[in-house]
Protein backbone atom coordinates (compact mmCIF):
# COMPACT_ATOMS: atom_id res chain seq x y z
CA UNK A 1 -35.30 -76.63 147.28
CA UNK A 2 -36.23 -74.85 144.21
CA UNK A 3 -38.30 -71.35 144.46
CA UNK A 4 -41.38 -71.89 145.07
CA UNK A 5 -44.76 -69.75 144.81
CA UNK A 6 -48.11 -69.06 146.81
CA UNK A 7 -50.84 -67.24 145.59
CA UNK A 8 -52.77 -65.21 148.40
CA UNK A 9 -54.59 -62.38 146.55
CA UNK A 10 -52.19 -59.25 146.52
CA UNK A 11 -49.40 -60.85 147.66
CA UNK A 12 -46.78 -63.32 146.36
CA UNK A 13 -44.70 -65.45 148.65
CA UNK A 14 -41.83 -66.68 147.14
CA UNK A 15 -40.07 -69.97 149.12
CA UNK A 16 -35.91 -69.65 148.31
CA UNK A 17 -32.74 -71.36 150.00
CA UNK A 18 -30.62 -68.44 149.90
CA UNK A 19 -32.24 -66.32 152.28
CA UNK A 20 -35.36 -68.23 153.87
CA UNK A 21 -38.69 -66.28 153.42
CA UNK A 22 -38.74 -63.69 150.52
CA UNK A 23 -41.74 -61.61 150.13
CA UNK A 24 -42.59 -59.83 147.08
CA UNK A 25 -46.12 -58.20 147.14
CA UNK A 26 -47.87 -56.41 144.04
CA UNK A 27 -48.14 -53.46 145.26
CA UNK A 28 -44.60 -53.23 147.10
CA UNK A 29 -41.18 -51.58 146.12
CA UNK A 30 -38.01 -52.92 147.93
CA UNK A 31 -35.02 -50.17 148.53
CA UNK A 32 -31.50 -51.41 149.71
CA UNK A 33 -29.11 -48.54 150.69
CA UNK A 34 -25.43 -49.47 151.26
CA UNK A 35 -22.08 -48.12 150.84
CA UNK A 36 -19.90 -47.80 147.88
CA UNK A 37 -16.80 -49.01 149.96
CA UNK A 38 -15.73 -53.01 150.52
CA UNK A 39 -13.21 -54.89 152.31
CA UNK A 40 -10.53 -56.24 149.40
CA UNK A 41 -12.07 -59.52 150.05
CA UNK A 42 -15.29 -58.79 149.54
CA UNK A 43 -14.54 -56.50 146.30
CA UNK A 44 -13.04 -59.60 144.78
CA UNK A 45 -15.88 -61.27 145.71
CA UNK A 46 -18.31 -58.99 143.35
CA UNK A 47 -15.63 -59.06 140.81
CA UNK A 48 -15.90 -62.98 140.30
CA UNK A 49 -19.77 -62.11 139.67
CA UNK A 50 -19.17 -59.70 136.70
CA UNK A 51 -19.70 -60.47 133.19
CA UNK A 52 -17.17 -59.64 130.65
CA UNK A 53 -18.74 -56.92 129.31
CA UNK A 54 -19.37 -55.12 133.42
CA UNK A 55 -15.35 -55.78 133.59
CA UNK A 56 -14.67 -54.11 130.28
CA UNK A 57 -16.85 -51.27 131.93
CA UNK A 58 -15.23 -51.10 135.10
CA UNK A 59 -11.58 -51.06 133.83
CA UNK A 60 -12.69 -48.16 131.93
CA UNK A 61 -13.20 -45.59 134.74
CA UNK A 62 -10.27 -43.44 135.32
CA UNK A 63 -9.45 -43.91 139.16
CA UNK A 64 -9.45 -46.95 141.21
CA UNK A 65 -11.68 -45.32 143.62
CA UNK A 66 -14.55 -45.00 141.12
CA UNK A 67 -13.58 -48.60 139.12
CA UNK A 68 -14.40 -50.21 142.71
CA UNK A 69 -17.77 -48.25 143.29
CA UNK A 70 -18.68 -49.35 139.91
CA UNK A 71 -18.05 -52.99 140.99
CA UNK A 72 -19.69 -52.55 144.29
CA UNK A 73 -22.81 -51.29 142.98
CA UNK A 74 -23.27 -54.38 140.19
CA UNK A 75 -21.95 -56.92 142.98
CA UNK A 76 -24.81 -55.54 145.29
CA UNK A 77 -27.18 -55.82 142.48
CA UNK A 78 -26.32 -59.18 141.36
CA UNK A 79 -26.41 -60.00 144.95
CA UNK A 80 -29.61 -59.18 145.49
CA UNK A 81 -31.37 -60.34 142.37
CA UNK A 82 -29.74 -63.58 142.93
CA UNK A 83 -31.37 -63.78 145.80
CA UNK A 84 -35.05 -63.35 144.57
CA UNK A 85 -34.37 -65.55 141.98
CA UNK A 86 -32.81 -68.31 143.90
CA UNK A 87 -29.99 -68.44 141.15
CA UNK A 88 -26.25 -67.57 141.98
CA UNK A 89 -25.33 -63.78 141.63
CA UNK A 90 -22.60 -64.84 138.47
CA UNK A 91 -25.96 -66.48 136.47
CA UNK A 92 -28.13 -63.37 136.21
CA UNK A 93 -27.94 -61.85 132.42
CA UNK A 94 -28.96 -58.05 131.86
CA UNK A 95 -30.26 -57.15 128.59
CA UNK A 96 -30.70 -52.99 127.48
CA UNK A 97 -33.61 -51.01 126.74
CA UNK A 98 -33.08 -48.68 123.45
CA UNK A 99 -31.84 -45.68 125.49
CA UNK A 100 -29.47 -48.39 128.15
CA UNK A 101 -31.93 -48.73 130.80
CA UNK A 102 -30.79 -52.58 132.00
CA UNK A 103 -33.50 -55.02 132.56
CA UNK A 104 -33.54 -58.91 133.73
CA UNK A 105 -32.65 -60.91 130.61
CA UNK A 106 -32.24 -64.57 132.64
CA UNK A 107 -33.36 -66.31 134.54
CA UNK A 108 -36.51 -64.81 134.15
CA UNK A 109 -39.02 -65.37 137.27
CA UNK A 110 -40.99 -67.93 137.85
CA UNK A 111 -44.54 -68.59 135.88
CA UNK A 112 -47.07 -66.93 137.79
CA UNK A 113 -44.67 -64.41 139.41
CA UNK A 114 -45.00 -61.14 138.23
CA UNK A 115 -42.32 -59.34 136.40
CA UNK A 116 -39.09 -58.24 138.29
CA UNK A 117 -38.23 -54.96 137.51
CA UNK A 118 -35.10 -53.02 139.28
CA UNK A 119 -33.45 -49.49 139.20
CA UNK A 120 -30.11 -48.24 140.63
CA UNK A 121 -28.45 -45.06 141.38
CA UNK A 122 -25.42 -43.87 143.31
CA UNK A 123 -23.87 -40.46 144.37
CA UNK A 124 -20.25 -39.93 146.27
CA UNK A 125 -20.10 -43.28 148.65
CA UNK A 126 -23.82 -43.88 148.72
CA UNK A 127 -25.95 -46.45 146.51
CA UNK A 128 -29.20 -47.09 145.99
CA UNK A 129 -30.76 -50.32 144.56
CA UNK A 130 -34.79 -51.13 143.89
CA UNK A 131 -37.07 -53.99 143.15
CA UNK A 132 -40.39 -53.85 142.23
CA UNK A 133 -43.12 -55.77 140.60
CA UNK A 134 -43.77 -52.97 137.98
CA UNK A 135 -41.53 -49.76 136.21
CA UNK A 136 -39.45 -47.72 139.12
CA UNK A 137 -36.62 -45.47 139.28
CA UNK A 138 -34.58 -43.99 142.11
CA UNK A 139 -32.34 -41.16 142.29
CA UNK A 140 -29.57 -39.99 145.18
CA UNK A 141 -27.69 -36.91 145.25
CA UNK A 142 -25.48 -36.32 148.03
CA UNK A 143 -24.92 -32.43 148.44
CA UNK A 144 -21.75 -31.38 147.25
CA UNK A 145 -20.43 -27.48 147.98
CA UNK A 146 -19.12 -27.62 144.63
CA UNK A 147 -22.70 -28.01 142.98
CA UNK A 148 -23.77 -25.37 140.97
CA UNK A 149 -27.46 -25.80 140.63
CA UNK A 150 -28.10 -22.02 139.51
CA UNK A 151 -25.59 -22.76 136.20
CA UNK A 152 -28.14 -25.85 135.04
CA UNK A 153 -31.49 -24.13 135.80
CA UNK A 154 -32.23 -23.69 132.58
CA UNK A 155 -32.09 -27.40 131.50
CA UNK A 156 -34.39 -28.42 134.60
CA UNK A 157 -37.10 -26.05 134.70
CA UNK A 158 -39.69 -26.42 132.19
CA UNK A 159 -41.64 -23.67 130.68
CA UNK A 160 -44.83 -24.26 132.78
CA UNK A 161 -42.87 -24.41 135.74
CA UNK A 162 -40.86 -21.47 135.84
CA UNK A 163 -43.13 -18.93 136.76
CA UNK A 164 -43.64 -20.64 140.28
CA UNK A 165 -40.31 -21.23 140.62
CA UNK A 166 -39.07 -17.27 139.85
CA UNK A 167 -41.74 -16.32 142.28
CA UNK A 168 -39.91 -17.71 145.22
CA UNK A 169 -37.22 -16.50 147.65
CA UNK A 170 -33.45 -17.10 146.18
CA UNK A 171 -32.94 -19.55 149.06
CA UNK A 172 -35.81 -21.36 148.31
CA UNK A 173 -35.33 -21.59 144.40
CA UNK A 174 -31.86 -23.49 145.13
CA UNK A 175 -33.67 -25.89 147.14
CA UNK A 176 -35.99 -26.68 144.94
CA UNK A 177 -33.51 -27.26 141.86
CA UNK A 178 -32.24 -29.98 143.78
CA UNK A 179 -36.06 -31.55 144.75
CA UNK A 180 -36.89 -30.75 141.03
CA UNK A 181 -33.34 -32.45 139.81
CA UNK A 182 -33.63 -35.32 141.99
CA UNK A 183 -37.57 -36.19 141.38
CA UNK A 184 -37.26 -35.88 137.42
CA UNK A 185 -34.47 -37.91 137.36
CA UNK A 186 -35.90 -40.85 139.29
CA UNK A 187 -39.06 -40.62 137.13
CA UNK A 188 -37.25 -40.16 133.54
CA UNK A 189 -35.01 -43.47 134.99
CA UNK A 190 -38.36 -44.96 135.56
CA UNK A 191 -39.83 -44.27 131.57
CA UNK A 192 -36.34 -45.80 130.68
CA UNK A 193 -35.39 -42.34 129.86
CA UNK A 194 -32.43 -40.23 129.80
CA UNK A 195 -32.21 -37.23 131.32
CA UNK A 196 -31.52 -35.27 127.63
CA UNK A 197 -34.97 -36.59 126.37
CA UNK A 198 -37.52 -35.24 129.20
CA UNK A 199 -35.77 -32.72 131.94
CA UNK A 200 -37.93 -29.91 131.10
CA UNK A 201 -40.81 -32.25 129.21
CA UNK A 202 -41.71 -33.24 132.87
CA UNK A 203 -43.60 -30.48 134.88
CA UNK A 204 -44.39 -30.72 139.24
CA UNK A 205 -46.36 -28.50 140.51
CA UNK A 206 -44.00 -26.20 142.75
CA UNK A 207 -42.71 -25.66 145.44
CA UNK A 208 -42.52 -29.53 145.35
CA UNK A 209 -43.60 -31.01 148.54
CA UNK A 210 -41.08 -31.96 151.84
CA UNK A 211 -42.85 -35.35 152.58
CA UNK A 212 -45.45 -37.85 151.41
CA UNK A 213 -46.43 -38.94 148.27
CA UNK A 214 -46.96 -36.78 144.99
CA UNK A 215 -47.58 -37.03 141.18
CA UNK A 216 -45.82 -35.20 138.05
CA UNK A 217 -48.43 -32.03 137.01
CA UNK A 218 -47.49 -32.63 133.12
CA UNK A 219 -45.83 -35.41 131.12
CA UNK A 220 -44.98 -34.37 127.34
CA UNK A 221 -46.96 -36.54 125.29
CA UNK A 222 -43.61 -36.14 122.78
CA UNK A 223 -41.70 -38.57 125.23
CA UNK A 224 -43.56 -41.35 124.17
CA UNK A 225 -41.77 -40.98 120.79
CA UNK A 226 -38.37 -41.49 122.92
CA UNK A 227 -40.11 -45.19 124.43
CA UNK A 228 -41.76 -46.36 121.64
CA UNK A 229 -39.81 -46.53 118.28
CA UNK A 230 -42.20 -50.03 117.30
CA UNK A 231 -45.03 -47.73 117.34
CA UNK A 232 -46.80 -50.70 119.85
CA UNK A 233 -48.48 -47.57 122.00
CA UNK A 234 -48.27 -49.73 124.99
CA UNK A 235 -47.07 -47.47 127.27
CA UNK A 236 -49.81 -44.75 126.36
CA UNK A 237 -50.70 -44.75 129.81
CA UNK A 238 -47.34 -43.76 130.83
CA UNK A 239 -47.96 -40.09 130.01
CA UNK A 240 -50.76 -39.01 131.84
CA UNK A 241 -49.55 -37.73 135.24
CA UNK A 242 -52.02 -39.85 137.16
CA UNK A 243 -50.50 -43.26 136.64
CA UNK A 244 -47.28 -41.76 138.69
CA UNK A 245 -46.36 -41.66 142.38
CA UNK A 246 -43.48 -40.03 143.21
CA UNK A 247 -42.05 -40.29 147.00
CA UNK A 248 -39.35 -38.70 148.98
CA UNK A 249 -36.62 -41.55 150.14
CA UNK A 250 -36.50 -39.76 154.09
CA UNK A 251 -34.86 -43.27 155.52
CA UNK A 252 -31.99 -42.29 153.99
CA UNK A 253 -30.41 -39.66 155.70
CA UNK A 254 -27.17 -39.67 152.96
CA UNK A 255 -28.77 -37.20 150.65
CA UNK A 256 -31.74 -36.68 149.42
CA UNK A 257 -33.30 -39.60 147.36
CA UNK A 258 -36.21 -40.01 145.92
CA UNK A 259 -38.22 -42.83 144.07
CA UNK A 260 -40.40 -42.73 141.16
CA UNK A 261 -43.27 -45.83 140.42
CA UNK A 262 -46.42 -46.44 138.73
CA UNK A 263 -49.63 -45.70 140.78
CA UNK A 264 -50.20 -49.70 142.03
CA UNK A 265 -47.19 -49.11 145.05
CA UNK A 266 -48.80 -48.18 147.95
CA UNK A 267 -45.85 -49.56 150.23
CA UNK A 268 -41.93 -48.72 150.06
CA UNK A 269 -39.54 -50.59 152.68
CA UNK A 270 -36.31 -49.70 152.85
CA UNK A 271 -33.53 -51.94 154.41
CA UNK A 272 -29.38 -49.94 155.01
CA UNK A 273 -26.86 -52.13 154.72
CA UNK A 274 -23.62 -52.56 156.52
C-alpha cells in the first residue's frame, strides 16, 4: 500500500506498511532516544544502509568503538526516516546545508505533507534523533568528571549575559554553563549553525530555567549573514527571539538534553528505545 494522506485541520495522518499508523501533526516534534551500542548482527544491519560517502566517514574515526556509534546513529536515522516515508532505510539521500547541517534530499514527502525536517545528536553511549514538521535541533551531554566547563566560559557567555551569570554562587555558575552549553547548541543546530558562528551571539536570560518551556532573550541579527549567503532574507524571522521555543528534554534521564524549535510546537513526545 503506498503512503497515504488525510487532511484533518492541524493534523496529518499518514497511512504506511512499515509500521501501521504514523502520525505526524503540525505542531508536533518526535524524539527517539536509544543507545549507541548493537548486537554484531544488527550493526551489520545499519552498515548495509550506509551510503558510500557515511562509510568513507565511518572508517575514518580512530577507534572501533566510536566507528560503530557513528554507524548506529545513521542506521537509527535511516531507520526511522524510512519509516515515515514508507521507503527502505538504504533509499533515503541526505543533501548539506552551507555550514553541513544534513537535510532530506529523496524521497521527498508526499504532496500535501509538510516538510520533514530532522536533527541528531549524541554524547558517550546515548543518541538522540528528531522529526519535526518545521526547523529543530537537539543537544545531549552526558556529564563527564573530566569536563572542564570553567576553561570554555569565555566562548559561551555572551556579553549581555555575563553580568547575571558572575552574580551567582560558584556552584551555581557551573551549572548553568552546562544549561547555557546545552540550550545554545540545540538552537544554533536548529539555524543550521555551528557552534563557532553564534555561541556568544545567542543571549538567555539567566539563571536559565529547570523545567518548561523558554525563549532565547537576544539573537544577533549578524547570524543571519552565516544562513543566508543568496541574500533571499527568508529566514528574517529567524532572529527575533520570539519565533523560538526552547525545552528541557527531562524524559531522558541520560544527561541533560534539550531541544530547540520554532514557536508552532506546542507538543514534544518522546519514545526510548531498546
Amino acid at each position: 500500500m503506498p503512503i497515504r494522506l488525510i487532511e484533518c485541520g492541524a493534523v496529518q495522518i499518514i497511512s504506511a506498511t512499515l509500521r501501521g499508523l504514523i502520525v505526524l501533526r503540525l505542531d508536533q516534534v518526535k524524539i527517539r532516544s536509544f543507545s549507541l551500542t548493537a548486537a554484531q548482527q544488527q550493526l551489520s544491519m545499519f552498515s548495509e544502509w550506509l551510503s558510500p560517502e557515511e562509510r568513507h566517514r565511518a572508517e575514518r574515526f580512530v577507534t572501533a568503538e566510536l566507528r560503530s556509534r557513528f554507524v548506529v546513529c545513521r542506521g537509527r536515522l535511516r531507520q526511522w526516516l524510512g519509516e515515515q516515508l514508507g521507503c527502505p532505510p538504504a533509499e533515503v539521500q541526505f543533501g548539506y546545508e552551507q555550514l553541513g547541517k544534513p537535510y532530506l534530499r529523496s524521497p521527498q514527502p508526499t504532496k500535501g505533507m509538510a516538510a520533514l525536517h530532522f536533527n541528531v545528536s549524541h554524547s558517550a553511549d546515548r543518541g538522540l534523533i528528531a522529526l519535526a514538521p518545521c526547523a529543530v535541533g537537539v543537544d545531549i551531554e552526558v556529564v563527564s568528571r573530566r569536563m572542564n566547563l570553567q576553561a570554555i566560559a569565555g566562548q559561551l557567555i555572551s556579553p549581555r549575559e555575563r553580568p547575571a551569570w558572575e552574580s551567582m554562587p560558584a556552584p551555581q555558575r557551573c551549572d548553568q554553563l552546562l544549561r547555557i552549553w546545552v540550550c545554545k547548541e540545540a538552537l544554533l543546530k536548529a539555524m543550521g549553525l555551528g557552534i563557532a558562528e553564534g555561541l556568544r551571539k545567542v543571549s538567555l536570560e539567566l539563571p536559565i530555567p529547570e523545567t518548561g518551556v523558554f525563549v532565547p532573550e537576544h539573537v544577533d541579527p549578524t547570524l543571519q549573514l552565516q544562513l543566508e549567503e543568496d541574500g533571499s532574507c527568508s529566514r528574517n524571522a529567524w532572529m527575533e527571539p520570539g519565533a523560538w521555543r526552547l525545552r528541557w528534554l527531562e524524559e531522558i534521564g541520560q544527561g541533560l538534553a534539550a531541544m530547540a524549535s520554532l514557536r508552532q510546537v506546542k507538543e514534544v513526545l518522546v519514545e526510548e528505545l531498546d
